[in-house]
C-alpha atoms as a PDB file:
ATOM      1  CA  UNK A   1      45.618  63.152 -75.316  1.00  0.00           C
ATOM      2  CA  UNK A   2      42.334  63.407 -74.260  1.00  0.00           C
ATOM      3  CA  UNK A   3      41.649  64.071 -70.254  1.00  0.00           C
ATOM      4  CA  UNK A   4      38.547  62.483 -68.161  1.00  0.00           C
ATOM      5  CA  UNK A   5      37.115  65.645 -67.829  1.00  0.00           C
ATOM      6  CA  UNK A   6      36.674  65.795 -70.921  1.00  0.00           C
ATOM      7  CA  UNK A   7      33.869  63.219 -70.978  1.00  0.00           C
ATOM      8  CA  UNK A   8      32.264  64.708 -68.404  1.00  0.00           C
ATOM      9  CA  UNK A   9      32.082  68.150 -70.074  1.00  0.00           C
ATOM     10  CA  UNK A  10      31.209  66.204 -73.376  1.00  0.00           C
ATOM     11  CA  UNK A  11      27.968  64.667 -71.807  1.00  0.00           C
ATOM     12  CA  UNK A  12      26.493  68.111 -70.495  1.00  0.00           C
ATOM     13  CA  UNK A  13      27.254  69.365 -74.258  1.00  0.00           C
ATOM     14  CA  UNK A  14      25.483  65.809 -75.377  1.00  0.00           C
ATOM     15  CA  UNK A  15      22.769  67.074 -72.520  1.00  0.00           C
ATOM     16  CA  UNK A  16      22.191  70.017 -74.718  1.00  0.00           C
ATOM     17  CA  UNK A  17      22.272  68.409 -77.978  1.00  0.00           C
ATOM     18  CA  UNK A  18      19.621  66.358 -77.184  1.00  0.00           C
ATOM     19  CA  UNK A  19      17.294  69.060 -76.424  1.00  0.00           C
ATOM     20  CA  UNK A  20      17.598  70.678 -80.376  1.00  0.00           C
ATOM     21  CA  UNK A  21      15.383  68.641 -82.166  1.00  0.00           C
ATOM     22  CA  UNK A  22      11.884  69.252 -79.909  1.00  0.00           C
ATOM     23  CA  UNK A  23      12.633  72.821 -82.049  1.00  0.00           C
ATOM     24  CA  UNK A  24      13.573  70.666 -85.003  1.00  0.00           C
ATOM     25  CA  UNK A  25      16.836  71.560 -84.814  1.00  0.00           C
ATOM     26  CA  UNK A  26      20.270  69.494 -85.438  1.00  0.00           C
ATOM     27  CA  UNK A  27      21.208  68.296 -82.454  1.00  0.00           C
ATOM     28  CA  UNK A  28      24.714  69.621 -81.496  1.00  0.00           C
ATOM     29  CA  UNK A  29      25.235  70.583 -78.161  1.00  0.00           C
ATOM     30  CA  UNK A  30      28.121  73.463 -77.113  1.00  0.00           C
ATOM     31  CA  UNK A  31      30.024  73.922 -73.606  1.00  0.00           C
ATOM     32  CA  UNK A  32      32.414  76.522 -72.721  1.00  0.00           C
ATOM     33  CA  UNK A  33      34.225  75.986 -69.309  1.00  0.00           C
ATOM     34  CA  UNK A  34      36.739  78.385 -67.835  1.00  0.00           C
ATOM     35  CA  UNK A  35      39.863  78.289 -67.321  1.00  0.00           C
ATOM     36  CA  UNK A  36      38.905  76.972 -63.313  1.00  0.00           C
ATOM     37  CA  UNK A  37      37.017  74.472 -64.972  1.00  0.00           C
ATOM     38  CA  UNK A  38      33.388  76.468 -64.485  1.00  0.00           C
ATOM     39  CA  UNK A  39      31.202  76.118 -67.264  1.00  0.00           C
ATOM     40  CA  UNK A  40      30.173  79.349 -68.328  1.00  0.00           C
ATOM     41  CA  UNK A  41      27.833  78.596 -71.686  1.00  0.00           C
ATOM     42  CA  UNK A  42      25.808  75.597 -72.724  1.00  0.00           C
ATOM     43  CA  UNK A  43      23.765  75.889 -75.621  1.00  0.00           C
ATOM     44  CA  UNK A  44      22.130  74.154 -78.448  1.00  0.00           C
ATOM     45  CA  UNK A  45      21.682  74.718 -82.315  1.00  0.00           C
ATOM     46  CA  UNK A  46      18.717  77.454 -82.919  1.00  0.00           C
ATOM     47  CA  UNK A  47      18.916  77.826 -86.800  1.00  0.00           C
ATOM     48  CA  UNK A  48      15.584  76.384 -87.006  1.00  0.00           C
ATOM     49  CA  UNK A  49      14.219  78.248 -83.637  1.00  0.00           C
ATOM     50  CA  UNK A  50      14.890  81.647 -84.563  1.00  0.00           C
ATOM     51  CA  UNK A  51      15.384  81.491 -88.373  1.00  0.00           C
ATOM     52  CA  UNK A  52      19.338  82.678 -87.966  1.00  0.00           C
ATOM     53  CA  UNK A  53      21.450  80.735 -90.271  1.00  0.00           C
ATOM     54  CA  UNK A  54      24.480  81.719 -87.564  1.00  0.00           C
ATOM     55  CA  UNK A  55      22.651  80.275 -84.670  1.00  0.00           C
ATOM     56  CA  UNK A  56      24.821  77.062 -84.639  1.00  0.00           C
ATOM     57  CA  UNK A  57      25.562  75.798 -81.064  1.00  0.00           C
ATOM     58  CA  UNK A  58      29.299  76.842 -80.845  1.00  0.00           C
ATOM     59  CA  UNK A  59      28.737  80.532 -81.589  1.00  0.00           C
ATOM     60  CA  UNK A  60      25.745  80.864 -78.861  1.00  0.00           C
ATOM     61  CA  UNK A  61      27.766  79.514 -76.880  1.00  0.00           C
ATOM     62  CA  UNK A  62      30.797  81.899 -77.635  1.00  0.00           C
ATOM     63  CA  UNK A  63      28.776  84.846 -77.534  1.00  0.00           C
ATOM     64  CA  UNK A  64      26.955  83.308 -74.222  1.00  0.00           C
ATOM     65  CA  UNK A  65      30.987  82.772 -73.057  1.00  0.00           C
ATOM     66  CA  UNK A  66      31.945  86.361 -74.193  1.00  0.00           C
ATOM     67  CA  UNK A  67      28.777  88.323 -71.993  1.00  0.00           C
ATOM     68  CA  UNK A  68      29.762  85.700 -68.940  1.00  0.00           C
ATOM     69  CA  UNK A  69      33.491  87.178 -69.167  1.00  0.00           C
ATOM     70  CA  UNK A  70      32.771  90.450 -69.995  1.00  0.00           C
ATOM     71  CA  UNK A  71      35.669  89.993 -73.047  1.00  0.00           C
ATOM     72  CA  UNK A  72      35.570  88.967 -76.238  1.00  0.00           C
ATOM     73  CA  UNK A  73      39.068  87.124 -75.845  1.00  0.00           C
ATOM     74  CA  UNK A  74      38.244  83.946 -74.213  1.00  0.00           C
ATOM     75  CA  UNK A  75      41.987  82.555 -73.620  1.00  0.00           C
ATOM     76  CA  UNK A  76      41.651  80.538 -70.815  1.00  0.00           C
ATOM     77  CA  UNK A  77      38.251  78.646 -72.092  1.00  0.00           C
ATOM     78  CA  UNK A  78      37.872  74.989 -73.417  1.00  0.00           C
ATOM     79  CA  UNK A  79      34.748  74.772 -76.080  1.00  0.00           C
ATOM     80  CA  UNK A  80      33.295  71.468 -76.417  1.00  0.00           C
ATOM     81  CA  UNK A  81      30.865  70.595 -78.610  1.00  0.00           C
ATOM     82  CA  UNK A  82      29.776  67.220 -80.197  1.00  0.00           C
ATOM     83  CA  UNK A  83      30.249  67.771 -83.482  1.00  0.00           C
ATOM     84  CA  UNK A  84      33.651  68.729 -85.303  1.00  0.00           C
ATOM     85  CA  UNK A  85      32.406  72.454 -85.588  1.00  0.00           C
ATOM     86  CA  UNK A  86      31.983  73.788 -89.848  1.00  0.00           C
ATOM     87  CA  UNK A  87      34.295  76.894 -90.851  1.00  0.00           C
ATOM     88  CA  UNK A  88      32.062  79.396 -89.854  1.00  0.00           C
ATOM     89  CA  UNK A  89      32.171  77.846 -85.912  1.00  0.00           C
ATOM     90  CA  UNK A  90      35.797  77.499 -86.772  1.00  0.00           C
ATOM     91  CA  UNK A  91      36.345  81.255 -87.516  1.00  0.00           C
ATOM     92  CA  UNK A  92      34.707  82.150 -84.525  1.00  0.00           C
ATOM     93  CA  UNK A  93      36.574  80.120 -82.442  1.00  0.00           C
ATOM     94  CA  UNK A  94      39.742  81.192 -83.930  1.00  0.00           C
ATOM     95  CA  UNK A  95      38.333  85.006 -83.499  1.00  0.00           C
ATOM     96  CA  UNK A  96      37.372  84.404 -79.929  1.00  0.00           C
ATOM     97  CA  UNK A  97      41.447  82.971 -79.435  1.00  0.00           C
ATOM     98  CA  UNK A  98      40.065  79.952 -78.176  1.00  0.00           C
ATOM     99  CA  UNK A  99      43.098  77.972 -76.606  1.00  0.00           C
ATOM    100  CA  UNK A 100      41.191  73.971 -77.035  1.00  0.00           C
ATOM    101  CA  UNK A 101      38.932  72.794 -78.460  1.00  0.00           C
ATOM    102  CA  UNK A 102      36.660  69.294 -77.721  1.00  0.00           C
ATOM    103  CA  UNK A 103      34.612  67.873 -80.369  1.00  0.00           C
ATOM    104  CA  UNK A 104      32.535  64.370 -80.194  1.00  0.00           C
ATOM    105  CA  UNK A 105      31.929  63.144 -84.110  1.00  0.00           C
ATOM    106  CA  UNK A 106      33.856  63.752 -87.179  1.00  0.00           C
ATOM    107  CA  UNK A 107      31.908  66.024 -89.747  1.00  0.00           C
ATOM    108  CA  UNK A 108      33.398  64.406 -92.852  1.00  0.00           C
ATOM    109  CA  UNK A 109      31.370  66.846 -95.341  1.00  0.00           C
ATOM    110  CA  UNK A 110      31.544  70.624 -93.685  1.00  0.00           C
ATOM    111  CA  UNK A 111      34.174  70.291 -90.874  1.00  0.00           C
ATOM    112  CA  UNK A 112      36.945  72.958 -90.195  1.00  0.00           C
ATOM    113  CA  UNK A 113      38.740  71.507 -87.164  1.00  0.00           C
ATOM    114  CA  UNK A 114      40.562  68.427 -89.111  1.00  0.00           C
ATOM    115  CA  UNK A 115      38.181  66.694 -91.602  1.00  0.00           C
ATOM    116  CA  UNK A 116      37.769  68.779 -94.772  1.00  0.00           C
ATOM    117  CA  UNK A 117      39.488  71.444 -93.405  1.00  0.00           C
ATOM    118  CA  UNK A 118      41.820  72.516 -90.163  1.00  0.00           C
ATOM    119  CA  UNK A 119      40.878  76.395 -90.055  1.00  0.00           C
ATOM    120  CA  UNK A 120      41.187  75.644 -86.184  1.00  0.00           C
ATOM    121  CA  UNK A 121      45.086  74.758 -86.744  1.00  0.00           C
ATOM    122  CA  UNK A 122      45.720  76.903 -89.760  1.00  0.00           C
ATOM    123  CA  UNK A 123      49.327  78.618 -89.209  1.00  0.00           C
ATOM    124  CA  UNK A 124      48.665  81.234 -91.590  1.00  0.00           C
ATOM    125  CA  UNK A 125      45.919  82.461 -89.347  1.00  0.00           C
ATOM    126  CA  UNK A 126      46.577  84.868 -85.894  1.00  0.00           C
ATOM    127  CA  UNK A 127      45.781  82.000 -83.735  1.00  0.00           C
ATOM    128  CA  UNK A 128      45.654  78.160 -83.728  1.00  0.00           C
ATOM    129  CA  UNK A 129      44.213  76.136 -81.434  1.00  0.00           C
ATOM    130  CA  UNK A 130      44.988  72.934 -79.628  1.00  0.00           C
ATOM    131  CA  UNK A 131      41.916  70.095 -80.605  1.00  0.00           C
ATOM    132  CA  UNK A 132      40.741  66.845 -79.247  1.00  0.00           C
ATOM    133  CA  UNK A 133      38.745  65.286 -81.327  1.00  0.00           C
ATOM    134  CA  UNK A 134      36.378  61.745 -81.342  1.00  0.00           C
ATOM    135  CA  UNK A 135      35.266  62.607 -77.335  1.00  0.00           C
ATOM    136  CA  UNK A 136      32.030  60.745 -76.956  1.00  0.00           C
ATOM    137  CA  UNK A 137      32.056  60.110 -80.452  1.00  0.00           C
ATOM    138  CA  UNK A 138      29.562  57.255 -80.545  1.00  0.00           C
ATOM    139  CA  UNK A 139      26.888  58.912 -78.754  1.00  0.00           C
ATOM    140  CA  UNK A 140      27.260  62.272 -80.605  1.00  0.00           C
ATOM    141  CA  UNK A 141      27.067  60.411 -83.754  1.00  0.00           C
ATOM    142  CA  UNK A 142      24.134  58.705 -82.520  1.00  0.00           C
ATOM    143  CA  UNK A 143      21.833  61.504 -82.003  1.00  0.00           C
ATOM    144  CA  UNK A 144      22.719  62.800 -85.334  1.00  0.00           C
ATOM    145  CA  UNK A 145      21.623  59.544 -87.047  1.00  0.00           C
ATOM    146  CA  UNK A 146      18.415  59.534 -85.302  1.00  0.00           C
ATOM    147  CA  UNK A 147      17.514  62.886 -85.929  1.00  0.00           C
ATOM    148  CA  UNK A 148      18.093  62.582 -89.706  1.00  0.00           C
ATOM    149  CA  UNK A 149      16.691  59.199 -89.765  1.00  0.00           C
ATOM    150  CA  UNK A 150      13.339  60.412 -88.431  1.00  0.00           C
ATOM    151  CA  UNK A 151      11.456  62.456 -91.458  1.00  0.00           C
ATOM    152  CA  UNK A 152       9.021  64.208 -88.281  1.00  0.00           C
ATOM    153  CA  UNK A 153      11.959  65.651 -85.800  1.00  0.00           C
ATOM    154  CA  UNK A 154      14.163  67.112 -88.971  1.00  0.00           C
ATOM    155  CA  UNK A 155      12.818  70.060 -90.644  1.00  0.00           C
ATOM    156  CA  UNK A 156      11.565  70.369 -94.028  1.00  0.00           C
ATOM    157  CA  UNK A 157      13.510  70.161 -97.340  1.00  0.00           C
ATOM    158  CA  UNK A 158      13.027  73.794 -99.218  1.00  0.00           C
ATOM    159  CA  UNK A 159      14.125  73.266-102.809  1.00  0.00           C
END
């Protein structure tokens, strides 16, 4: 079940979010808050910024998480993010033994936390993690449908 502050750590990720597309980026936003409930990473999708295909909001925002703690184990953090993060996102969380996990919109053709696929909650994996999905689902999924309904903000199709 899904706590109140969880909305409120859901809107500073949506905060984020909204600032990827002046770089053309997706916008998904990424949070990680402590264990005291300090938020220790905020980021936003890059790929398009700096050309880095693994510059997806969740792992800046691990790596940002990792340097804040000084440890690569981040057991007592909650990530947030505001969309249902894709396998890669998913293996890092799982690598980083990320206890919970937040997510706003369901990411019915690449997501690894429940959708397509549940790498996040895969027993056959070292660690599994606890998820609550659909926070702030509406607005998430709104930004996304305005960014890829506007042909200037998204970037160019490469074929």
């Amino acid at each position: 079940m899904e706590l109140p502050i969880h909305h409120e750590w859901m809107r500073l990720a949506l905060a984020e979010a909204e600032q990827a597309p002046a770089t053309r980026d997706v916008p998904v936003g990424a949070v990680v808050v402590s264990g005291d409930g300090v938020v220790i990473a905020a980021r936003r999708n890059e790929r398009e910024l700096t050309g880095d295909p693994t510059a997806h909001a969740e792992v800046l925002a691990l790596r940002d998480a990792a340097e804040a703690t000084g440890d690569w184990r981040l057991t007592d953090c909650t990530l947030i993010v505001t969309l249902e993060p894709c396998v890669m996102c998913a293996g890092a969380i799982v690598a980083a033994r990320v206890p919970t996990l937040v997510f706003g919109a369901w990411d019915e053709n690449a997501g690894a936390a429940g959708s397509l696929y549940d790498v996040v909650r895969d027993r056959r994996l070292n660690h599994q993690v606890e998820v609550f999905p659909g926070v702030e689902a509406e607005a998430s999924a709104r930004l996304l449908v305005a960014f890829f309904e506007d042909p200037l903000r998204r970037p160019p199709v490469v074929e």
